[in-house]
N, C-alpha and C. Protein backbone atom coordinates (compact mmCIF):
# COMPACT_ATOMS: atom_id res chain seq x y z
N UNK A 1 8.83 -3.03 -17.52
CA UNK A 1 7.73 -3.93 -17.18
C UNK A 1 6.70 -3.15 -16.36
N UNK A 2 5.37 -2.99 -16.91
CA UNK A 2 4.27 -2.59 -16.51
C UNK A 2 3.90 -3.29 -14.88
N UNK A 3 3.14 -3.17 -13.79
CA UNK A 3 2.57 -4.15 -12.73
C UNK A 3 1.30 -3.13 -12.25
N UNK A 4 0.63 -3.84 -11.75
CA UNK A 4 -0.84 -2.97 -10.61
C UNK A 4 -0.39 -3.96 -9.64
N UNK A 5 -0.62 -3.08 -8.52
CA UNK A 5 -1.22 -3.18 -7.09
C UNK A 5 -2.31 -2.74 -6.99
N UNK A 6 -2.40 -3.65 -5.76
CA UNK A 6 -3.84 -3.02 -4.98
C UNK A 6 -3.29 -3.45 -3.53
N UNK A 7 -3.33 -2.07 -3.01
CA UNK A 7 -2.86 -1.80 -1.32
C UNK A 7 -4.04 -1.59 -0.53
N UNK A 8 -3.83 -1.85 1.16
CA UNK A 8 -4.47 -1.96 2.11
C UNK A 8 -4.35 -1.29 2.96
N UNK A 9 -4.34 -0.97 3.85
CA UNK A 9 -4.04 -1.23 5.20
C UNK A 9 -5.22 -0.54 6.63
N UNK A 10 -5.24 -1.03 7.83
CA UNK A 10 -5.86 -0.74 8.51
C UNK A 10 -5.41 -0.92 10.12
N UNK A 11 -5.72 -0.48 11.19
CA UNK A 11 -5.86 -0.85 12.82
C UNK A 11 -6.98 -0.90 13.00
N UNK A 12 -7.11 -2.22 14.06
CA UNK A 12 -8.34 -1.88 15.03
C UNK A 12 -8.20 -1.06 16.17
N UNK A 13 -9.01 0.36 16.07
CA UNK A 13 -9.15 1.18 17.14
C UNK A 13 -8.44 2.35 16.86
N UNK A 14 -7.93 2.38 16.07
CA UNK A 14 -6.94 3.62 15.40
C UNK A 14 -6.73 4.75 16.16
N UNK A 15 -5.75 4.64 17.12
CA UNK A 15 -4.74 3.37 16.93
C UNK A 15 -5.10 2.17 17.74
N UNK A 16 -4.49 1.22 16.94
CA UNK A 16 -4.90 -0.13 17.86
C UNK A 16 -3.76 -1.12 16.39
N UNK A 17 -4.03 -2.51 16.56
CA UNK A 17 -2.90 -3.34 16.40
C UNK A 17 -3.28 -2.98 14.42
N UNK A 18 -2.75 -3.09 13.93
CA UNK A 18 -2.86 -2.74 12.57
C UNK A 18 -1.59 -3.69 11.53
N UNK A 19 -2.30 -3.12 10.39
CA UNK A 19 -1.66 -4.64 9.17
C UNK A 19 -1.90 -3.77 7.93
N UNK A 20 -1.00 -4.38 7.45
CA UNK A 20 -1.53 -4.02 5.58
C UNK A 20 -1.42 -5.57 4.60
N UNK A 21 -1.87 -5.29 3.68
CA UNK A 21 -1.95 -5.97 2.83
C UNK A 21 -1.46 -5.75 1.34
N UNK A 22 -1.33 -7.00 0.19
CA UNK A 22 -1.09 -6.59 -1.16
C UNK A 22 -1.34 -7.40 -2.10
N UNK A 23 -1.45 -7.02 -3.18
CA UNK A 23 -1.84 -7.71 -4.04
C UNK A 23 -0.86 -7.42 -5.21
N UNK A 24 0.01 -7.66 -6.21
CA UNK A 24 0.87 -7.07 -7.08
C UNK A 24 0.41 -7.93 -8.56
N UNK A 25 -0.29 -7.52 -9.41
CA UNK A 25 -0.44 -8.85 -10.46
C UNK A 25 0.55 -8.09 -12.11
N UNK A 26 0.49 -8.54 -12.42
CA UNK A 26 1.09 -8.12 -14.30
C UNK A 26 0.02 -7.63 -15.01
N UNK A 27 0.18 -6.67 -15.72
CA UNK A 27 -1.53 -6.34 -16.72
C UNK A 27 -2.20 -7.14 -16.75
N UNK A 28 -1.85 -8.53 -17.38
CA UNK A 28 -3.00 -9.46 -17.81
C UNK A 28 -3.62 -10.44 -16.67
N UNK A 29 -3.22 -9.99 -15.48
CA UNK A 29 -3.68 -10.64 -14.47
C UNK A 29 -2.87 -11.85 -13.87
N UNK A 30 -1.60 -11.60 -14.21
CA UNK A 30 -1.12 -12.91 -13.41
C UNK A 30 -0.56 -12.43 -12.06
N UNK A 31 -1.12 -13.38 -10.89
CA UNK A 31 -0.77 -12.38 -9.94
C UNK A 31 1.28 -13.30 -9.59
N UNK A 32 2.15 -11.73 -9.40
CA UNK A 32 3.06 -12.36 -8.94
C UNK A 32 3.15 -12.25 -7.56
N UNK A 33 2.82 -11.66 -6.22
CA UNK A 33 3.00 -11.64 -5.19
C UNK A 33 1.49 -11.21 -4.45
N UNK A 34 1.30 -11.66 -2.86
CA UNK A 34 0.39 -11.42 -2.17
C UNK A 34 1.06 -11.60 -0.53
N UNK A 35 0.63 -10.36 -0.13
CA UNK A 35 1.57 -10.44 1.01
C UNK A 35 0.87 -9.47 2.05
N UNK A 36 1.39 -9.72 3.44
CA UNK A 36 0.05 -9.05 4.47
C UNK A 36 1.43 -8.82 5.13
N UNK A 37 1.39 -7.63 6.04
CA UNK A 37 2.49 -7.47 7.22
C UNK A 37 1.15 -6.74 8.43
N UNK A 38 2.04 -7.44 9.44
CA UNK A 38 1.52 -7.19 11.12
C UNK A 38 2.96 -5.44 11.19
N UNK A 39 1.86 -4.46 12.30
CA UNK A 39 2.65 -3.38 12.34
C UNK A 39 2.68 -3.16 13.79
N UNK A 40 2.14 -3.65 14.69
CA UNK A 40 1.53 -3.28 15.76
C UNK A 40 1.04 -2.34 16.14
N UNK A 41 1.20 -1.43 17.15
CA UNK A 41 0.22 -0.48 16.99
C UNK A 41 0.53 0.65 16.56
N UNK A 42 -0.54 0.99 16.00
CA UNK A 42 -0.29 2.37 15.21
C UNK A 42 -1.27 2.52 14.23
N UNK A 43 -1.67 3.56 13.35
CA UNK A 43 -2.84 4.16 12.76
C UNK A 43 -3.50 3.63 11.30
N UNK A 44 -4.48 4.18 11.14
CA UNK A 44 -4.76 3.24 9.63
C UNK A 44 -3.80 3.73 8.61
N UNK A 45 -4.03 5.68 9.24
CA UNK A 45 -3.04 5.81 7.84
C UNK A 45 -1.37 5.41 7.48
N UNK A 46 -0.77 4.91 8.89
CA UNK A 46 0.46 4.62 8.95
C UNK A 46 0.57 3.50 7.83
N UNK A 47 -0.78 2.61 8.62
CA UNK A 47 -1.13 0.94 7.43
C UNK A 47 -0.66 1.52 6.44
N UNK A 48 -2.22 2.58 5.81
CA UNK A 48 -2.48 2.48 4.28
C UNK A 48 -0.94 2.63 3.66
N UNK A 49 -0.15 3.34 4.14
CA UNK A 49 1.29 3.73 3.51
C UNK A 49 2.68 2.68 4.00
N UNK A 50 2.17 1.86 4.82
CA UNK A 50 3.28 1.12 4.91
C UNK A 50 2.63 0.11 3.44
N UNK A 51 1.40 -0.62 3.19
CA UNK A 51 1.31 -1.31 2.15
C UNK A 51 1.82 -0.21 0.84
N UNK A 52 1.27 0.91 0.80
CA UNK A 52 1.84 1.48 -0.07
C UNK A 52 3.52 0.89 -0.59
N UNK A 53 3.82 1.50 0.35
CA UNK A 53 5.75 1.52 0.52
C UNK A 53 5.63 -0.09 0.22
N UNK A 54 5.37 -1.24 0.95
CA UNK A 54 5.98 -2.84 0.47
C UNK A 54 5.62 -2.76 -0.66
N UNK A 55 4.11 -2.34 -1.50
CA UNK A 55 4.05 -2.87 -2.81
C UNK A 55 5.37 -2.00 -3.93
N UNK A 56 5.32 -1.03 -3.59
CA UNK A 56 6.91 0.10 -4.46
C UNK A 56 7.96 -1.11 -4.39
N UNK A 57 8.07 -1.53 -3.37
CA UNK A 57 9.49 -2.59 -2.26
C UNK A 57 9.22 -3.32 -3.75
N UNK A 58 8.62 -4.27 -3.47
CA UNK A 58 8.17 -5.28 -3.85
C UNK A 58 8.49 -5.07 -5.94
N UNK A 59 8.06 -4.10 -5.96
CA UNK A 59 7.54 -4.03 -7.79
C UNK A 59 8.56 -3.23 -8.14
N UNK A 60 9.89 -2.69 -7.06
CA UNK A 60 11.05 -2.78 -7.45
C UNK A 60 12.35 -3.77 -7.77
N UNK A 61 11.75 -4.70 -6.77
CA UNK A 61 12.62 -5.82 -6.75
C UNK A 61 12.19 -6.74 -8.04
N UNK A 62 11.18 -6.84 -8.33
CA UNK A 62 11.15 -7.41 -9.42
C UNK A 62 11.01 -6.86 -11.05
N UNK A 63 11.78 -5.87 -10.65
CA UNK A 63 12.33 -5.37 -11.95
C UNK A 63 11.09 -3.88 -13.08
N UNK A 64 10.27 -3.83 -12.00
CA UNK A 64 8.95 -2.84 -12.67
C UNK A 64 9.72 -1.32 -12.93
N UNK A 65 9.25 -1.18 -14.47
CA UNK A 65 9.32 0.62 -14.29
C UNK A 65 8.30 1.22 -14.28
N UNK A 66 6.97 0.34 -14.67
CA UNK A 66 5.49 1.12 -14.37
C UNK A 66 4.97 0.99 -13.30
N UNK A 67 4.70 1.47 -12.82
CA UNK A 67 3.65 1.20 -11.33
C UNK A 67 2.10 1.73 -11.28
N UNK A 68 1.01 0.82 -11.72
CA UNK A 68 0.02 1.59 -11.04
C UNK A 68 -0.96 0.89 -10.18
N UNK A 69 -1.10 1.92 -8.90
CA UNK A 69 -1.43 1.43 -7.43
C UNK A 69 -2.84 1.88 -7.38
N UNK A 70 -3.76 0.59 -6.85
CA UNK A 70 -5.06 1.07 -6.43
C UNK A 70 -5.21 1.24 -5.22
N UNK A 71 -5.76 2.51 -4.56
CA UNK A 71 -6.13 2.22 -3.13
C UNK A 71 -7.66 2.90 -3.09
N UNK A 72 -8.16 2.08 -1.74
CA UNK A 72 -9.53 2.37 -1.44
C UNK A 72 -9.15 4.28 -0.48
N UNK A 73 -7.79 4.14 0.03
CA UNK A 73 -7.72 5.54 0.89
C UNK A 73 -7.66 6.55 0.12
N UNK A 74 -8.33 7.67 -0.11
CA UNK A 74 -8.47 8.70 -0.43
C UNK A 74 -7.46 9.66 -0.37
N UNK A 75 -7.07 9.45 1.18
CA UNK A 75 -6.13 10.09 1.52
C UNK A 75 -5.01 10.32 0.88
N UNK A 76 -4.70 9.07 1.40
CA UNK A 76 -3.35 8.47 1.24
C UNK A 76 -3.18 9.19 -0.87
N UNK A 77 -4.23 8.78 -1.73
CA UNK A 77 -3.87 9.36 -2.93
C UNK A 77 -3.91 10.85 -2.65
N UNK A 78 -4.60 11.19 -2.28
CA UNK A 78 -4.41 12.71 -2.49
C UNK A 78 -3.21 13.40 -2.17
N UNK A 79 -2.94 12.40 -0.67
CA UNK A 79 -1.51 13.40 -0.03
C UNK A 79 -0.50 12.85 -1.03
N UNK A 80 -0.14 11.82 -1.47
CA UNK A 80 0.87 11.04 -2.41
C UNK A 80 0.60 12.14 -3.68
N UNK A 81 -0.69 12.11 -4.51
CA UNK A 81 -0.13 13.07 -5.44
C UNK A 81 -0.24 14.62 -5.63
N UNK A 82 0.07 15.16 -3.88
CA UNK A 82 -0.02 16.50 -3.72
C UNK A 82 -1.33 17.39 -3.89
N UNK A 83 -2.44 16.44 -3.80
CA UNK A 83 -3.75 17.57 -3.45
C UNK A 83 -4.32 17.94 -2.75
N UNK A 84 -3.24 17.16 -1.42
CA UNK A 84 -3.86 17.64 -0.07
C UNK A 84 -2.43 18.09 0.36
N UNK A 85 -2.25 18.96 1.76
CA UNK A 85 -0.98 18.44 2.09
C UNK A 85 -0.73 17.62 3.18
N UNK A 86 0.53 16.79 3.78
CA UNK A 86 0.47 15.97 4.73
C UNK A 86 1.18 17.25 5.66
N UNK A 87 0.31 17.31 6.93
CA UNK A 87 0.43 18.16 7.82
C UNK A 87 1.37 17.31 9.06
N UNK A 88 1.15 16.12 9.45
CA UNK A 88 1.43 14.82 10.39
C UNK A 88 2.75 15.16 9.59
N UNK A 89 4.02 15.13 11.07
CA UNK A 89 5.57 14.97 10.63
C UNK A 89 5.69 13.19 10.58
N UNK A 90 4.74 12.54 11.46
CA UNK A 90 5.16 11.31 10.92
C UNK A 90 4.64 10.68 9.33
N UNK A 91 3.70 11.02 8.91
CA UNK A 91 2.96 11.07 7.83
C UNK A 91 4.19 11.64 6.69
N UNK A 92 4.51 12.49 7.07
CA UNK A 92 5.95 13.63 5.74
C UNK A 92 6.97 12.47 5.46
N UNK A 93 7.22 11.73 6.32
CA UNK A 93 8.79 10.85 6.37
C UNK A 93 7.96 9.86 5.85
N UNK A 94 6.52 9.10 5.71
CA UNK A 94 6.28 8.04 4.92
C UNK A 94 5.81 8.80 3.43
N UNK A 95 5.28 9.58 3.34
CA UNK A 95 4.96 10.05 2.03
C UNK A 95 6.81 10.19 1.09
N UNK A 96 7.37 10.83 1.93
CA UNK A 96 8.97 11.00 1.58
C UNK A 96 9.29 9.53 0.83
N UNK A 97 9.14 8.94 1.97
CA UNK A 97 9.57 7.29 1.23
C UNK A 97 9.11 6.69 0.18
N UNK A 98 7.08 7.07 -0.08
CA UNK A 98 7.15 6.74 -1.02
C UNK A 98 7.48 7.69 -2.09
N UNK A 99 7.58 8.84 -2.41
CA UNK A 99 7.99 9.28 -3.58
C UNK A 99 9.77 9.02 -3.85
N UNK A 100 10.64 8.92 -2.83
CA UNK A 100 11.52 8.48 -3.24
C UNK A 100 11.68 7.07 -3.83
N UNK A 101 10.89 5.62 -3.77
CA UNK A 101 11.00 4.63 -4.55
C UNK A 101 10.05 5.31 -5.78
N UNK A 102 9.00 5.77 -5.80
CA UNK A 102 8.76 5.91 -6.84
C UNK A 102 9.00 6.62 -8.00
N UNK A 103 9.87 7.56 -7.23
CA UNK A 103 11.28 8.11 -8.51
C UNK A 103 12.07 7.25 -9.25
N UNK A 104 12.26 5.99 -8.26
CA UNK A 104 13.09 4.69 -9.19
C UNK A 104 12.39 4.44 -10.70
N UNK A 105 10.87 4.58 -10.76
CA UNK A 105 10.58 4.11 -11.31
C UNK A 105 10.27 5.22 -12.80
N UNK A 106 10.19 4.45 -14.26
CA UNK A 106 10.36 5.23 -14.98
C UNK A 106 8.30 6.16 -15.09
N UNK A 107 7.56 5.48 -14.66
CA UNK A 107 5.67 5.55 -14.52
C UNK A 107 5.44 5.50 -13.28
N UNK A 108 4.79 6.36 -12.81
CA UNK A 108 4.28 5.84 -11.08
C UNK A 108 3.01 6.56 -11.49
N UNK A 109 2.09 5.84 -11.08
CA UNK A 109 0.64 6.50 -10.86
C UNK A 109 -0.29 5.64 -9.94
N UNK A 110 -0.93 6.70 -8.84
CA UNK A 110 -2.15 5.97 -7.92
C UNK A 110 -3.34 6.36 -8.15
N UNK A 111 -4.21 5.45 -7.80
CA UNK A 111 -5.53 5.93 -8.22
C UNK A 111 -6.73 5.61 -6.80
N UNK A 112 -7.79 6.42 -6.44
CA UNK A 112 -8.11 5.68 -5.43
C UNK A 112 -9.84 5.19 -6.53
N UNK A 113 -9.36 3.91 -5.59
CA UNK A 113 -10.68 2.99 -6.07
C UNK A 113 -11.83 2.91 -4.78
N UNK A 114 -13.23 2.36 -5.50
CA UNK A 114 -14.29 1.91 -4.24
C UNK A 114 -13.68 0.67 -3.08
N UNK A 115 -13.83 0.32 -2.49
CA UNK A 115 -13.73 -0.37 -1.09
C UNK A 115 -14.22 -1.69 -1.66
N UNK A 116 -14.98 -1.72 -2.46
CA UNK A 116 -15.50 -2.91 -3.19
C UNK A 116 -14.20 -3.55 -4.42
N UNK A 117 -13.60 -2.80 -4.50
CA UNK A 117 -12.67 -2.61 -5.90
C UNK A 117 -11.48 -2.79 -4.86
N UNK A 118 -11.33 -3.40 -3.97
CA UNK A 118 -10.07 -3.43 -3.07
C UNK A 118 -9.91 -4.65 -1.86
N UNK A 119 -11.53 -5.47 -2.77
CA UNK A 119 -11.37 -6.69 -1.05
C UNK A 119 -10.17 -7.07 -0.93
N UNK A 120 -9.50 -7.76 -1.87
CA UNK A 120 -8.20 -8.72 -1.66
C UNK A 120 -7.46 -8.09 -0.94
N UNK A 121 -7.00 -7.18 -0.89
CA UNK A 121 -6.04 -6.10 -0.38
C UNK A 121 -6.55 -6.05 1.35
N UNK A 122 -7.56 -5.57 1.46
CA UNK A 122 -8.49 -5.63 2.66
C UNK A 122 -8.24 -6.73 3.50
N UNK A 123 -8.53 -7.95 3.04
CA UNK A 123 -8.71 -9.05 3.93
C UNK A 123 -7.32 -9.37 3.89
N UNK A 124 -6.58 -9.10 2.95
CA UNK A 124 -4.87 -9.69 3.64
C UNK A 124 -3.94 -9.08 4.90
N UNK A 125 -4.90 -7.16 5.34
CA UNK A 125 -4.79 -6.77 5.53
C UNK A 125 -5.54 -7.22 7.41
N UNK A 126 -6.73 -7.08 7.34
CA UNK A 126 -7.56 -7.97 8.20
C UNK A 126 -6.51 -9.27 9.04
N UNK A 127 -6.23 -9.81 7.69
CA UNK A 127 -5.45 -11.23 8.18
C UNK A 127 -4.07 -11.11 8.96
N UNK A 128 -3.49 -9.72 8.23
CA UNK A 128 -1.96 -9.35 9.44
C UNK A 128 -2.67 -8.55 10.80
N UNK A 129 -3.62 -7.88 11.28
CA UNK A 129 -4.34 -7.78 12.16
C UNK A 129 -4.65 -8.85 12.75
N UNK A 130 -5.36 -9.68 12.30
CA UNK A 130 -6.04 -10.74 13.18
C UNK A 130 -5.13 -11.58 13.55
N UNK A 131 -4.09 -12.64 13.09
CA UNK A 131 -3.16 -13.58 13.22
C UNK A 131 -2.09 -12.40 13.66
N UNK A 132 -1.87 -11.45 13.81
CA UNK A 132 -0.30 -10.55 13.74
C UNK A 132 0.68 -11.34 13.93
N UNK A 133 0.69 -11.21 12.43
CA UNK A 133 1.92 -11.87 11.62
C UNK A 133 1.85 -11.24 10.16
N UNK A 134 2.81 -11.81 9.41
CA UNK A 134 3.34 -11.32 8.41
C UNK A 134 3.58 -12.41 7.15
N UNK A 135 3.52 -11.80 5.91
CA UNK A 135 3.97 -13.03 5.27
C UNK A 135 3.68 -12.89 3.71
N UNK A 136 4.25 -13.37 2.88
CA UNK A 136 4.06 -13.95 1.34
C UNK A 136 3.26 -15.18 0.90
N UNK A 137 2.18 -15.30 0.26
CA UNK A 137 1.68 -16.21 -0.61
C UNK A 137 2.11 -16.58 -1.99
């Protein structure tokens, strides 16, 4: 089973209280999950890769062998598919994590998209920041 994401994440003040967000739909657009987590404090890029890591979570549990992930972070794709390197030892142990779920899978591919091409993701992201809290729609 094919799925897209579209991941988030951000702090205010970086570091400052931070959240990610997700969006997980099926090719044809049905969305099956939407979900925001509160992280407290800690960095955007910690965010961008903890949403990373829940949407893998997430589009493992429901049975996906394709995965493809949109993110607005640059970064975060580049260091994920090795065109930068991650220098940050805390940064190595989340990149680690995600390539180990995404070995589960039989397709993994990320792509980074415009910031415009990523509101949903954004504001769910916003929303575990602002309320810090957590949660499924």
């Amino acid at each position: 089973m094919r799925l897209l994401a579209w991941v988030d994440g951000g702090a205010k003040g970086n570091p400052g209280p931070a959240g990610w967000g997700l969006v997980l739909r099926t090719p044809d657009g049905v969305e099956l999950r939407r979900g925001w987590g509160y992280l407290g404090e800690t960095t955007n890029n910690v965010a961008e890769y903890r949403g990373l890591i829940a949407a893998l979570e997430q589009a493992l549990a429901l049975g996906a062998t394709e995965l493809l992930v949109h993110t607005d972070s640059e970064l975060v794709q580049r260091q994920v598919t090795g065109v930068y390197r991650v220098r940050q030892p805390h940064l190595q142990d989340l990149v680690a994590d995600v390539r180990r779920l995404a070995g589960r899978l039989g397709r993994f591919e990320i792509v980074h998209v415009p910031r415009e091409e990523n509101r949903e993701a954004d504001a769910l992201a916003n929303r575990a920041m602002k309320e810090r809290s957590s949660g499924w729609d």
